[in-house]
N, C-alpha and C. Protein backbone atom coordinates (compact mmCIF):
# COMPACT_ATOMS: atom_id res chain seq x y z
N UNK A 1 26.63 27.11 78.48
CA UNK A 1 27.72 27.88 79.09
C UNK A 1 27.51 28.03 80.59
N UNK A 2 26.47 28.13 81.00
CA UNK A 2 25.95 28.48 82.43
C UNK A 2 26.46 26.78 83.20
N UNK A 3 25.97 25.81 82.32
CA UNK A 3 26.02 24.80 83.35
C UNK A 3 27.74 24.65 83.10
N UNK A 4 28.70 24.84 82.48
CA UNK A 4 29.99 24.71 82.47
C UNK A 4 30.40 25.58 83.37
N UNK A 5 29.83 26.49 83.56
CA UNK A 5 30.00 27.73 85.09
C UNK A 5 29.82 27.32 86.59
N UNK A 6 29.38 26.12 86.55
CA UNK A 6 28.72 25.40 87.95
C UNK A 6 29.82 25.51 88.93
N UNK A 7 29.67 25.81 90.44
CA UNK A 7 30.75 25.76 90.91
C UNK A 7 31.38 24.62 91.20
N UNK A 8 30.49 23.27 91.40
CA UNK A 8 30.77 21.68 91.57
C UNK A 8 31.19 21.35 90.75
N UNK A 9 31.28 22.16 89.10
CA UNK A 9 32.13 21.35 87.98
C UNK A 9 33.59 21.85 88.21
N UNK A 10 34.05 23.30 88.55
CA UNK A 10 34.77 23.88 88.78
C UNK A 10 35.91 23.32 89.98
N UNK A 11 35.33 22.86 91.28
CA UNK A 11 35.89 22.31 92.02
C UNK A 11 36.16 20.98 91.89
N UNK A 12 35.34 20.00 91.01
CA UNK A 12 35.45 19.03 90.79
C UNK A 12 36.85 19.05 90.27
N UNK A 13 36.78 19.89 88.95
CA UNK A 13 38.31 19.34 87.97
C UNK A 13 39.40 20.10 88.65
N UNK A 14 39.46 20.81 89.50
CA UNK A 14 40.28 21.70 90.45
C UNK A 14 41.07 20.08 91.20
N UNK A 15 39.88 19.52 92.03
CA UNK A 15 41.13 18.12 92.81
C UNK A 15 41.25 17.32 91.80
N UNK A 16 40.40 17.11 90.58
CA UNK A 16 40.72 15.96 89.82
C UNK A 16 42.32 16.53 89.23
N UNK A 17 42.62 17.89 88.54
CA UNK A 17 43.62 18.12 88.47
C UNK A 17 44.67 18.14 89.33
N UNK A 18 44.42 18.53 90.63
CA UNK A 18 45.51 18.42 91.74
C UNK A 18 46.05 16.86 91.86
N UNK A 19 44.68 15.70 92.04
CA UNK A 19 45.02 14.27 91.92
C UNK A 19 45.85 13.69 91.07
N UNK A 20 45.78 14.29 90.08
CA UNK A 20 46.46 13.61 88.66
C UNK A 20 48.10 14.37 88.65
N UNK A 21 48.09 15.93 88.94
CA UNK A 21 49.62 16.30 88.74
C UNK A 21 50.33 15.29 90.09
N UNK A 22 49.57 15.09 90.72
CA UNK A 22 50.46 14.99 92.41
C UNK A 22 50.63 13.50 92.56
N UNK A 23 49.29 12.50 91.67
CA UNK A 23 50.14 11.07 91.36
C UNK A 23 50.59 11.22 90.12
N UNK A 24 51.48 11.64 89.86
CA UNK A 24 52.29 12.00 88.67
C UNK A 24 53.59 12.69 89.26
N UNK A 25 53.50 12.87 90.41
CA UNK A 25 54.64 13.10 91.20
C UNK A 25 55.08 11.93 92.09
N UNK A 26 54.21 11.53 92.59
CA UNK A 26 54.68 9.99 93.24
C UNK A 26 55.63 9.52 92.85
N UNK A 27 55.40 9.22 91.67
CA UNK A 27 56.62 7.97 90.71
C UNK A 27 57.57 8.72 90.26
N UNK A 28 57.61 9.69 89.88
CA UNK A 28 58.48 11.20 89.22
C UNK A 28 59.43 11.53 89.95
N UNK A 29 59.11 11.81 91.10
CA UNK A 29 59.86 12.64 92.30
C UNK A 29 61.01 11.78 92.58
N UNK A 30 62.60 12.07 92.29
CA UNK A 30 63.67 11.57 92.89
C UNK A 30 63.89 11.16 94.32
N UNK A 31 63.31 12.54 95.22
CA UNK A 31 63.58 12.22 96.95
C UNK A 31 62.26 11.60 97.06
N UNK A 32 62.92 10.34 97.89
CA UNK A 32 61.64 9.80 98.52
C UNK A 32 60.37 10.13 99.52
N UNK A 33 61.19 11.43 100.11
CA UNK A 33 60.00 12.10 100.85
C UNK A 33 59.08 12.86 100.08
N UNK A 34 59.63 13.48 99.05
CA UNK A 34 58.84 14.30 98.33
C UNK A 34 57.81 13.11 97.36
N UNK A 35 57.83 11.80 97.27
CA UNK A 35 56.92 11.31 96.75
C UNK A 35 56.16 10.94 97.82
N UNK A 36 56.25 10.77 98.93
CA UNK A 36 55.40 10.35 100.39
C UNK A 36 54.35 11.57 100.38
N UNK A 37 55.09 13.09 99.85
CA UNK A 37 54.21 13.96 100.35
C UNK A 37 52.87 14.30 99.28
N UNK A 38 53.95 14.06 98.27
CA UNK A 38 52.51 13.96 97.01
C UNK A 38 51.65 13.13 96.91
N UNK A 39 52.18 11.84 97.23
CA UNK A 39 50.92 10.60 98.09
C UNK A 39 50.06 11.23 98.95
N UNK A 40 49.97 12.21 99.85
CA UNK A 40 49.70 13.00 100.78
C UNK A 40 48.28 13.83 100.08
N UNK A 41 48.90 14.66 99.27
CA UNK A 41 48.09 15.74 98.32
C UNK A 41 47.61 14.83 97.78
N UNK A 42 47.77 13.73 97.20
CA UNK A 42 46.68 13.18 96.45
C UNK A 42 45.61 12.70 97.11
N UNK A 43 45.82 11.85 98.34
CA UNK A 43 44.54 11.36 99.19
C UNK A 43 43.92 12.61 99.39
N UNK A 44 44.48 14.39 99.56
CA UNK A 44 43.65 15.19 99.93
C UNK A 44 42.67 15.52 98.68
N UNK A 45 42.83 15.13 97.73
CA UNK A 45 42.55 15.66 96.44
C UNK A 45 41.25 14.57 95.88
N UNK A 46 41.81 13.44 96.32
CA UNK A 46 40.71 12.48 96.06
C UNK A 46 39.33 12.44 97.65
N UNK A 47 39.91 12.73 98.76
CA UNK A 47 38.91 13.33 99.64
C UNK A 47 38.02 14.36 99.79
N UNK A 48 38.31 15.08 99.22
CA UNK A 48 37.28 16.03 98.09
C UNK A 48 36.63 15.96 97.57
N UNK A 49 37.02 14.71 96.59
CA UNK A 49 36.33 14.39 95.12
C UNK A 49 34.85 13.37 96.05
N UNK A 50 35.44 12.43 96.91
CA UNK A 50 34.83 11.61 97.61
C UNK A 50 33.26 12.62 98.56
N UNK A 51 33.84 13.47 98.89
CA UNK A 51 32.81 14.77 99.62
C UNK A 51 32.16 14.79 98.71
N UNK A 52 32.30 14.99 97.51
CA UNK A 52 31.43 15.63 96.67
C UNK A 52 30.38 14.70 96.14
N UNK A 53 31.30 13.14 95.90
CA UNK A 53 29.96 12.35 95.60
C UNK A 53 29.23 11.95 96.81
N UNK A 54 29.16 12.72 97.85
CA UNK A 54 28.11 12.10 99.17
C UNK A 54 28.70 11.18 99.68
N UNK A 55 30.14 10.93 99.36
CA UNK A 55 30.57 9.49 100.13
C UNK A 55 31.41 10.47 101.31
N UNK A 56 30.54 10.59 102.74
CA UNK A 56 30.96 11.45 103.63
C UNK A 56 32.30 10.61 104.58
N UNK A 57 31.81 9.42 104.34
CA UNK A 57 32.56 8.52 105.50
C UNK A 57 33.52 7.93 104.98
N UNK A 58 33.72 7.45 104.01
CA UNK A 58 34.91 7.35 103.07
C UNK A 58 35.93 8.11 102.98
N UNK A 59 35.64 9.67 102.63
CA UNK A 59 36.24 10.91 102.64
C UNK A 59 37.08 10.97 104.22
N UNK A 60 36.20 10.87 105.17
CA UNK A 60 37.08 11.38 106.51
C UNK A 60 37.92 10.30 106.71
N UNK A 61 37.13 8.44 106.42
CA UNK A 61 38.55 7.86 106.60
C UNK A 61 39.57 7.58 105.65
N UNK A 62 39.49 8.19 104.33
CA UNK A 62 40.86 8.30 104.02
C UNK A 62 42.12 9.41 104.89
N UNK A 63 41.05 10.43 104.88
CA UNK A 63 42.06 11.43 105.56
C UNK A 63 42.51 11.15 106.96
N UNK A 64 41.93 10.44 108.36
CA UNK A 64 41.79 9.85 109.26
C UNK A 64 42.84 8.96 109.18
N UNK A 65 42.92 7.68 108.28
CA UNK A 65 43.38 6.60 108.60
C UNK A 65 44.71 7.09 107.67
N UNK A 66 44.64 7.00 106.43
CA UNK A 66 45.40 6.92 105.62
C UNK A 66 46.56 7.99 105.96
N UNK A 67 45.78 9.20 105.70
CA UNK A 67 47.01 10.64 105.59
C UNK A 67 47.30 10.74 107.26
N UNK A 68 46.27 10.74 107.99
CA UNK A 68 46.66 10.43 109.70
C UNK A 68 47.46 9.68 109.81
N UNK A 69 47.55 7.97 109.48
CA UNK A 69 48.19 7.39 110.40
C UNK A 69 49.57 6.82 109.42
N UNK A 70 48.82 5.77 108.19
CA UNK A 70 49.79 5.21 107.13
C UNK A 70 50.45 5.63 106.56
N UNK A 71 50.27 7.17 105.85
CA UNK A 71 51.12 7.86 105.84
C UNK A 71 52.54 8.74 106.38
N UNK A 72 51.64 9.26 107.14
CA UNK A 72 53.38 9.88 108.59
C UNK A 72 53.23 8.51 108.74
N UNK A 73 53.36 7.31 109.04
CA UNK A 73 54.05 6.20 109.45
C UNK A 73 55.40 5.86 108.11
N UNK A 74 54.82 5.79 106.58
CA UNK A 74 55.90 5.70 105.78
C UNK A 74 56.16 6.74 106.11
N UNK A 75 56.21 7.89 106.06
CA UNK A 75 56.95 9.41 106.21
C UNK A 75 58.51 8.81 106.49
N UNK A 76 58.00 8.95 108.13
CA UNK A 76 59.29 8.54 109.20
C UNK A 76 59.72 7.31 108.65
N UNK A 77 59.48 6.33 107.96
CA UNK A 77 60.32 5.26 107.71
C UNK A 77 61.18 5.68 106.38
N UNK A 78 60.50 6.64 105.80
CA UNK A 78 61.65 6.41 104.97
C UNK A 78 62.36 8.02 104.76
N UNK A 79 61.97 8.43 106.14
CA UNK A 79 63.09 9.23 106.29
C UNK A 79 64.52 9.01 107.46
N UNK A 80 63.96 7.99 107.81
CA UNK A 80 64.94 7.15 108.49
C UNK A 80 65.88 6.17 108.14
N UNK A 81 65.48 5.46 106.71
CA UNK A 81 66.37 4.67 105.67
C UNK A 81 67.56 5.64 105.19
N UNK A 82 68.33 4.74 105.05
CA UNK A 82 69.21 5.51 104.45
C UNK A 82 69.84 4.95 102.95
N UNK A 83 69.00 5.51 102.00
CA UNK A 83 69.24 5.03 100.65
C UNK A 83 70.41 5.89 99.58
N UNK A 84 71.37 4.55 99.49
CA UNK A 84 72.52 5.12 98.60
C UNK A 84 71.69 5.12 97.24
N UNK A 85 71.69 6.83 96.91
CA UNK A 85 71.68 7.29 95.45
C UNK A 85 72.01 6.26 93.99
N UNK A 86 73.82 5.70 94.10
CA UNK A 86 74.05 4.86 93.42
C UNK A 86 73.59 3.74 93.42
N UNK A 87 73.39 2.94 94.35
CA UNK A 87 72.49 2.04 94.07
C UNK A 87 70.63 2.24 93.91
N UNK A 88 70.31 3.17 94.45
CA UNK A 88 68.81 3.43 93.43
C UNK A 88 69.06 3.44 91.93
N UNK A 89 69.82 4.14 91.74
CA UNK A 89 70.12 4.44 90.02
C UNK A 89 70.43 2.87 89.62
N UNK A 90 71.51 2.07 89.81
CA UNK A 90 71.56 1.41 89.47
C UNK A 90 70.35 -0.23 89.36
N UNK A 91 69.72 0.15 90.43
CA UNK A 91 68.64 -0.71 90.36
C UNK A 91 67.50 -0.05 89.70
N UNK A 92 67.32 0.76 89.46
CA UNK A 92 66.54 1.95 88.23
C UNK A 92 66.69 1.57 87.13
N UNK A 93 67.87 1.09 86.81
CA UNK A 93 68.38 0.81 85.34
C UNK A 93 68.40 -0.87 85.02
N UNK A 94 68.56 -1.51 86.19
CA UNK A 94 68.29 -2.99 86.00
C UNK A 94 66.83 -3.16 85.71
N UNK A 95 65.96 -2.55 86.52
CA UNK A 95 64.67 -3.47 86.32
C UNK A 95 63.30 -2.33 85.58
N UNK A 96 64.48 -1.46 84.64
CA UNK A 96 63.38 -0.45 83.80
C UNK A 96 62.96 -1.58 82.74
N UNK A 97 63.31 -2.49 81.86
CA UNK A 97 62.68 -3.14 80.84
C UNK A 97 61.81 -3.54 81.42
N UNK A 98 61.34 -4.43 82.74
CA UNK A 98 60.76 -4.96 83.38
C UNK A 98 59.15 -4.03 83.89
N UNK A 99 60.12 -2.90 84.19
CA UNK A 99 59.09 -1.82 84.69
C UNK A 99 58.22 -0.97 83.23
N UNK A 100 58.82 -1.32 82.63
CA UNK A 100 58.14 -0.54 81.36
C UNK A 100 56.75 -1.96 80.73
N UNK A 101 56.99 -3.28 80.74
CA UNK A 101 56.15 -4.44 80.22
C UNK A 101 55.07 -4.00 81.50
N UNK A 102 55.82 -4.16 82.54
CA UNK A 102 54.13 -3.71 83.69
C UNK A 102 53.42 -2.68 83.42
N UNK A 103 54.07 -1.47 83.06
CA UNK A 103 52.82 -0.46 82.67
C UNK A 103 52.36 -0.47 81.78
N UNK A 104 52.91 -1.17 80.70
CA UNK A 104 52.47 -1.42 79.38
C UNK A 104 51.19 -2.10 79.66
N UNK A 105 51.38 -3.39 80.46
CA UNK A 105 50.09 -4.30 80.57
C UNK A 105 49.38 -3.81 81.67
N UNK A 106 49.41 -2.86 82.40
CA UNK A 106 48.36 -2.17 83.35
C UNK A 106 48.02 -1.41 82.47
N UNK A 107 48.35 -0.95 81.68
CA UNK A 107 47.93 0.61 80.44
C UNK A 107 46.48 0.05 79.77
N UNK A 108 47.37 -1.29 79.07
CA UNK A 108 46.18 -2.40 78.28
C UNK A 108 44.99 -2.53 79.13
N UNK A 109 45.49 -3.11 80.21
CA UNK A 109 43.96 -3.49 80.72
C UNK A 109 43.06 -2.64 80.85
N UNK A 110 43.91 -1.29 81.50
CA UNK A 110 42.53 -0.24 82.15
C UNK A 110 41.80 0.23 80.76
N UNK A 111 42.63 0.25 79.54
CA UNK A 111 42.16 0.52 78.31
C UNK A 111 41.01 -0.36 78.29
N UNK A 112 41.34 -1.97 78.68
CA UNK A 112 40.21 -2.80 78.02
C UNK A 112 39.01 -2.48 79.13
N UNK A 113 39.31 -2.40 80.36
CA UNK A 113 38.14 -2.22 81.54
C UNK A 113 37.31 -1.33 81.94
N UNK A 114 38.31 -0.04 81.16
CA UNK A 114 37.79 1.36 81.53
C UNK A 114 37.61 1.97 79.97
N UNK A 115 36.89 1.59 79.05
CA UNK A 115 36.62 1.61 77.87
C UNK A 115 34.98 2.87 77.82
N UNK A 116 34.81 3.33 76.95
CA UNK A 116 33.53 4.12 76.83
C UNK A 116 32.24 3.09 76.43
N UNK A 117 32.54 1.99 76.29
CA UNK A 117 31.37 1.06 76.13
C UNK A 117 30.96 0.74 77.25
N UNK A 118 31.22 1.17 79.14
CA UNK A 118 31.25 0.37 79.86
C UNK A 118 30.08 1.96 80.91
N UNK A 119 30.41 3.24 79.99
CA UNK A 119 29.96 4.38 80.69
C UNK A 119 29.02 5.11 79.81
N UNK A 120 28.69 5.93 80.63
CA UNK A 120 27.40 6.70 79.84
C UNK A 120 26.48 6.78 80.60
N UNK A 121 25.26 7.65 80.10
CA UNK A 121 23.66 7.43 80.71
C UNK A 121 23.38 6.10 80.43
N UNK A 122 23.34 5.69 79.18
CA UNK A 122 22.60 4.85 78.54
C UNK A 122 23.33 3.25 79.33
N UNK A 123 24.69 3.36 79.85
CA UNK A 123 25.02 2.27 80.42
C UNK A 123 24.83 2.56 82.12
N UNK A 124 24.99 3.90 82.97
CA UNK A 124 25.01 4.28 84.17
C UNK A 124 23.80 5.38 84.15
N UNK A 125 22.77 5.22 84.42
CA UNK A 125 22.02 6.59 84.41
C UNK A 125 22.37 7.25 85.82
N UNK A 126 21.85 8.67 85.89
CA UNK A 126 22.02 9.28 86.68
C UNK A 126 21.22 8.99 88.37
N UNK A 127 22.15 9.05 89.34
CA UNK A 127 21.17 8.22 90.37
C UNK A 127 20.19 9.48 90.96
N UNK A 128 19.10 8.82 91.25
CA UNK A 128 18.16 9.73 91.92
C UNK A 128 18.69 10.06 93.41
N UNK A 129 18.18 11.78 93.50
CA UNK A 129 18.68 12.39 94.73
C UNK A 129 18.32 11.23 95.92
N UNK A 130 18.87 11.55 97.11
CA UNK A 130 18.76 10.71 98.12
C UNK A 130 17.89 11.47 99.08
N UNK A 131 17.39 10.69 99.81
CA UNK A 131 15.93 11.61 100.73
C UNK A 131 16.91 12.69 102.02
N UNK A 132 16.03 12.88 102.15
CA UNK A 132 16.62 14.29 103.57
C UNK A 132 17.10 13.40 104.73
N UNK A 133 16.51 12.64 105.20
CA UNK A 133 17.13 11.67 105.88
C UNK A 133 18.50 10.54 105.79
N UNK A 134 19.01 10.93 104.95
CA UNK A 134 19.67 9.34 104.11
C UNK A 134 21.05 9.67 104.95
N UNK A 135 21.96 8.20 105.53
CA UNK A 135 23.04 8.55 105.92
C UNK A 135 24.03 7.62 105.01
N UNK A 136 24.47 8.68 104.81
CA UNK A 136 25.93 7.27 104.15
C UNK A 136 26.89 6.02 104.70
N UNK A 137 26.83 6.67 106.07
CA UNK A 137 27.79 5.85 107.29
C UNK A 137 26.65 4.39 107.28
N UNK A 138 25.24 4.65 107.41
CA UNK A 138 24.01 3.61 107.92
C UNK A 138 24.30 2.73 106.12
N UNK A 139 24.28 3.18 105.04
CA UNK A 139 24.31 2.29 104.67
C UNK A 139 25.19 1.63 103.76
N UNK A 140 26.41 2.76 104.10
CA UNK A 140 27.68 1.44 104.12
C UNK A 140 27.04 0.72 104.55
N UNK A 141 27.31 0.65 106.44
CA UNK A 141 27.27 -0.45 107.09
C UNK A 141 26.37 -1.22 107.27
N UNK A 142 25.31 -1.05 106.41
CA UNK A 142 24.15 -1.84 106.47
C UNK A 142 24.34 -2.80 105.00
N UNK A 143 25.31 -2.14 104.11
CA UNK A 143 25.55 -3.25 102.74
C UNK A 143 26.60 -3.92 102.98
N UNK A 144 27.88 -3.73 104.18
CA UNK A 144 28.74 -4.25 104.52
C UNK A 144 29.19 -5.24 105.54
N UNK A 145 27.92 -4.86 106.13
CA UNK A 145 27.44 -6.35 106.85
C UNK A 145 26.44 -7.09 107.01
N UNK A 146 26.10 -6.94 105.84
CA UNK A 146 24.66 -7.83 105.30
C UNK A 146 25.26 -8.63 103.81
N UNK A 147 25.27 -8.29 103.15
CA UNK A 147 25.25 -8.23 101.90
C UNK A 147 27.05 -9.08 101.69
N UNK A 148 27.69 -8.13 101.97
CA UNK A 148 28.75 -8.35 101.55
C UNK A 148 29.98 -8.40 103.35
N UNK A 149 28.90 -9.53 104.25
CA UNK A 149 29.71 -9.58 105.76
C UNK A 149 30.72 -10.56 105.39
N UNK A 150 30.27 -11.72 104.41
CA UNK A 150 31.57 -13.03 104.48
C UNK A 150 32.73 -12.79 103.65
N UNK A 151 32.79 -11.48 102.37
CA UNK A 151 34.00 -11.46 102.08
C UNK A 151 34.68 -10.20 103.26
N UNK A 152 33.73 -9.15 104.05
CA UNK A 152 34.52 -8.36 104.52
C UNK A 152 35.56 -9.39 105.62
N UNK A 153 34.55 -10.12 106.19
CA UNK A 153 35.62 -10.67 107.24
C UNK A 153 36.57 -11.38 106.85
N UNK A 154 36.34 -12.25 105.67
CA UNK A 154 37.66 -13.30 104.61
C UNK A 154 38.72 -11.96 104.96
N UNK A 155 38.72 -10.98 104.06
CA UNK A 155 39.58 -9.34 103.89
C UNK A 155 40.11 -9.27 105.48
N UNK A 156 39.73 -10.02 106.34
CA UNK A 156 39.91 -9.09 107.84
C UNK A 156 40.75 -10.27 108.47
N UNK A 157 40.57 -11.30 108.22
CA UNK A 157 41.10 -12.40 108.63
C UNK A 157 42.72 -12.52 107.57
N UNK A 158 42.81 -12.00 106.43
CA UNK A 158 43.62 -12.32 105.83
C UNK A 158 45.14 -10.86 105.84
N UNK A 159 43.92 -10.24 106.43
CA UNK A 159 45.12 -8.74 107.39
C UNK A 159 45.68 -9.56 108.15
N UNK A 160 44.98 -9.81 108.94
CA UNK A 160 45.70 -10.16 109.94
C UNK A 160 46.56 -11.51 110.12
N UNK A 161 46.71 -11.80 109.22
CA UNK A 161 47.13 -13.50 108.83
C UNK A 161 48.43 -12.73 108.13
N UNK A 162 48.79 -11.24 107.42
CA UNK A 162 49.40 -11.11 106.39
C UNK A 162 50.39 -10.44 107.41
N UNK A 163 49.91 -9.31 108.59
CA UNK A 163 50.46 -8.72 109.87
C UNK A 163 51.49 -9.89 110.46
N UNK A 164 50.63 -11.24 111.41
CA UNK A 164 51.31 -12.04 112.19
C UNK A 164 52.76 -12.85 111.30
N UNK A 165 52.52 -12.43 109.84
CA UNK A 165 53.44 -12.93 109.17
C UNK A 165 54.81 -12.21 108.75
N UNK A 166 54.47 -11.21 108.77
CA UNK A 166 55.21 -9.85 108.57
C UNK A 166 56.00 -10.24 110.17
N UNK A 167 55.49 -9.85 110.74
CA UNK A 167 56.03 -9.71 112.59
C UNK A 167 57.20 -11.21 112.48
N UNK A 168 56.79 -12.34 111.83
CA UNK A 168 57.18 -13.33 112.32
C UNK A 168 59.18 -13.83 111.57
N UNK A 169 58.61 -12.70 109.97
CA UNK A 169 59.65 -13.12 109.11
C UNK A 169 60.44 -11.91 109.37
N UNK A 170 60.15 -10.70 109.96
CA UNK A 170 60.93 -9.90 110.64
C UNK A 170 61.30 -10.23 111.71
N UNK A 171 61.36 -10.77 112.81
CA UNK A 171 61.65 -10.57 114.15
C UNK A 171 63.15 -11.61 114.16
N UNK A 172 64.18 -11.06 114.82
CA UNK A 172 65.53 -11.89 114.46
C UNK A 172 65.78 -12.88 116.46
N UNK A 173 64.77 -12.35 117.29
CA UNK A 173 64.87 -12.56 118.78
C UNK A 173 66.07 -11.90 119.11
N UNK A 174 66.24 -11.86 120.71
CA UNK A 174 66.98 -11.18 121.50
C UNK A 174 68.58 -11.33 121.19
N UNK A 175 69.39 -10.44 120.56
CA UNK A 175 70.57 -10.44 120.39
C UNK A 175 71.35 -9.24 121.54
N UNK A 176 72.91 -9.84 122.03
CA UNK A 176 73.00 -9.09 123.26
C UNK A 176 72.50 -8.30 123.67
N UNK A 177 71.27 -8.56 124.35
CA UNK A 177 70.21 -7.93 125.31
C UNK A 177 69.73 -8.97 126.85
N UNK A 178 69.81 -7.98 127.73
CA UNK A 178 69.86 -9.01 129.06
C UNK A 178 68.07 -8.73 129.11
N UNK A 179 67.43 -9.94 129.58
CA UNK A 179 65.92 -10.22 129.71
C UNK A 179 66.32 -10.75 131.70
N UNK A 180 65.30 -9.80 131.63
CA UNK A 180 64.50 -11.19 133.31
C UNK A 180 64.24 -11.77 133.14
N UNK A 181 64.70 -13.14 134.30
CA UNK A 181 63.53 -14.25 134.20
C UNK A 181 63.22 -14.18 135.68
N UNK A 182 61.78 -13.87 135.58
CA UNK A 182 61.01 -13.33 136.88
C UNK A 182 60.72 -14.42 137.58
N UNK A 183 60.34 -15.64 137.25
CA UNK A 183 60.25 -17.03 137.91
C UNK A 183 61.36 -17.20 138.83
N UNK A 184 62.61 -17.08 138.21
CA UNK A 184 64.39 -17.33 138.68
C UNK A 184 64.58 -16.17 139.72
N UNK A 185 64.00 -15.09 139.58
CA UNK A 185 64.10 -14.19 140.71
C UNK A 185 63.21 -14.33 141.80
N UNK A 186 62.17 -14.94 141.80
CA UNK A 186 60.88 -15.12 142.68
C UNK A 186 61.51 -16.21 143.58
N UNK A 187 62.31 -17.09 143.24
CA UNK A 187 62.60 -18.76 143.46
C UNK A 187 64.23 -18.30 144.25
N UNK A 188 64.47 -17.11 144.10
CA UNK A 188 65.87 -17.24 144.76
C UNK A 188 65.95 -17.41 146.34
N UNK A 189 66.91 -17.66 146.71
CA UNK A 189 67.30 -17.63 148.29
C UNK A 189 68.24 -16.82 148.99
N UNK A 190 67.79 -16.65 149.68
CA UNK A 190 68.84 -15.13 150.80
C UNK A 190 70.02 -16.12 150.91
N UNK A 191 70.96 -17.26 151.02
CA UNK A 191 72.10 -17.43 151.32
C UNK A 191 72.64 -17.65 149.81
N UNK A 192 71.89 -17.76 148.73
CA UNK A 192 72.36 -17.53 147.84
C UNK A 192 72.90 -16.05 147.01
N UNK A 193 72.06 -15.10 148.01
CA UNK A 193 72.68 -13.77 146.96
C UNK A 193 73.76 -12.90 148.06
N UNK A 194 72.99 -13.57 149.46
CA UNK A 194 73.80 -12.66 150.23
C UNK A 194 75.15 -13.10 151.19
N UNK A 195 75.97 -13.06 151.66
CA UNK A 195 76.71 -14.13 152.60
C UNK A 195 77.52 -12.99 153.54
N UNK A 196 77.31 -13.47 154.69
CA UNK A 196 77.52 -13.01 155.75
C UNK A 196 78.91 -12.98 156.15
N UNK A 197 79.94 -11.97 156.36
CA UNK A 197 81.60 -12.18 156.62
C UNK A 197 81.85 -11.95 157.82
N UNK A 198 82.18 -12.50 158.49
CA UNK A 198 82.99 -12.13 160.34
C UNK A 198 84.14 -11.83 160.20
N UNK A 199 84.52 -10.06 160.29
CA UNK A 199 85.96 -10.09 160.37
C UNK A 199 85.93 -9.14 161.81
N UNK A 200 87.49 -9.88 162.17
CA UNK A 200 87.32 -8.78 163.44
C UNK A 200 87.60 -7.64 163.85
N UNK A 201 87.42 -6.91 164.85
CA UNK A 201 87.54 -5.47 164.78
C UNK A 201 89.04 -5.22 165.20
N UNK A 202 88.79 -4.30 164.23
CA UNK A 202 90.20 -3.33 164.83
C UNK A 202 90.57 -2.61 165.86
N UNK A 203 91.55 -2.81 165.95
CA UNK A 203 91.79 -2.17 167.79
C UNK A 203 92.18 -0.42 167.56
N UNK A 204 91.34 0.25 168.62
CA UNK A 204 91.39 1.36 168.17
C UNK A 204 93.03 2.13 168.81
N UNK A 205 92.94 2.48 167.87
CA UNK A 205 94.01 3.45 167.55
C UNK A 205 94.23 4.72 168.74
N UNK A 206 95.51 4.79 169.40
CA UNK A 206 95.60 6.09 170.28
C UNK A 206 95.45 7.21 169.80
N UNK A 207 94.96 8.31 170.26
CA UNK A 207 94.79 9.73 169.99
C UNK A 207 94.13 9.81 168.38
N UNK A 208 93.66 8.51 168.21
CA UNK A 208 92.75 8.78 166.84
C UNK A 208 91.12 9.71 167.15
């Protein structure tokens, strides 16, 4: 009874529960902002969980990168779309048979992958404490670029291969929009922009 009293078990199932109602709102939630925001609560919920197993640097950059930046980035995008209701519904209803065989076969697998034959002491024992010195940041980065440097960079090369592609199948070029061409302005000539008129003067006027 005492060790079910622990306060680390207590807080543990506290975000594990917050994680689970709030991605359970993701997909649930009709307005699209309100599933952006429960995406939100959940990275906070799983950054917690991450604190707790000593994964210090993990934890800040989910909250850092993810809820900092990727997040308010969808935020504003898709509070800036403007999605007709009727056609969500109706595309809701076209591709639910479809959407129901995918979770079916994501259901299966995690069943087959995430099975009780795969956990336990007897398959995971408990890891020994880590010394007073130990940093988590040193050995990420000491297993992430040693160990495992040629798939991180494959992963880094293939961002950015996936980015320049994105940019390329989006971009439609300049539609009525006036551009400089700074060469064509550098290269011009004074009798070309300016021209000189001789008219003659007017004769002045009495008692003006």
């Amino acid at each position: 009874m005492t060790e079910l009293l622990n306060p680390l078990h207590i807080i543990f199932y506290f975000f594990a529960a917050v994680a689970v109602i709030s991605g359970v709102a993701v997909v649930t939630a009709r307005n699209p902002v309100r599933s952006v925001l429960s995406l939100v609560v959940t990275f906070f919920a799983m950054s917690g969980i991450w604190m707790m197993l000593s994964a210090e640097f993990l934890s800040l950059i989910l909250l850092l990168v993810y809820v900092g930046a990727v997040m308010t980035l969808f935020l504003f995008v898709v509070m800036m779309l403007n999605i007709d209701a009727a056609d969500k519904r109706s595309g809701f209803v076209r591709y639910l048979p479809f959407g129901i065989i995918i979770v079916l076969l994501i259901t299966g697998m995690l069943i087959a992958a995430v099975g009780p034959q795969y956990f336990g002491i007897g398959q995971m024992p408990v890891p020994q404490p880590e010394p007073a010195n130990y940093s988590d940041t040193q050995a990420l980065g000491m297993l992430l670029y040693t160990q495992y440097a040629y798939p991180f960079e494959i992963a880094g090369v293939l961002l950015l291969t996936a980015i320049i592609a994105a940019i390329t199948l989006a971009y439609i070029g300049p539609v009525k929009r006036k551009i400089q061409d700074v060469s064509a302005q550098i290269a011009v000539r004074p009798e070309d922009r300016v021209r000189l008129v001789k008219m003659p003067s007017e004769p002045k006027q009495k008692g003006g």
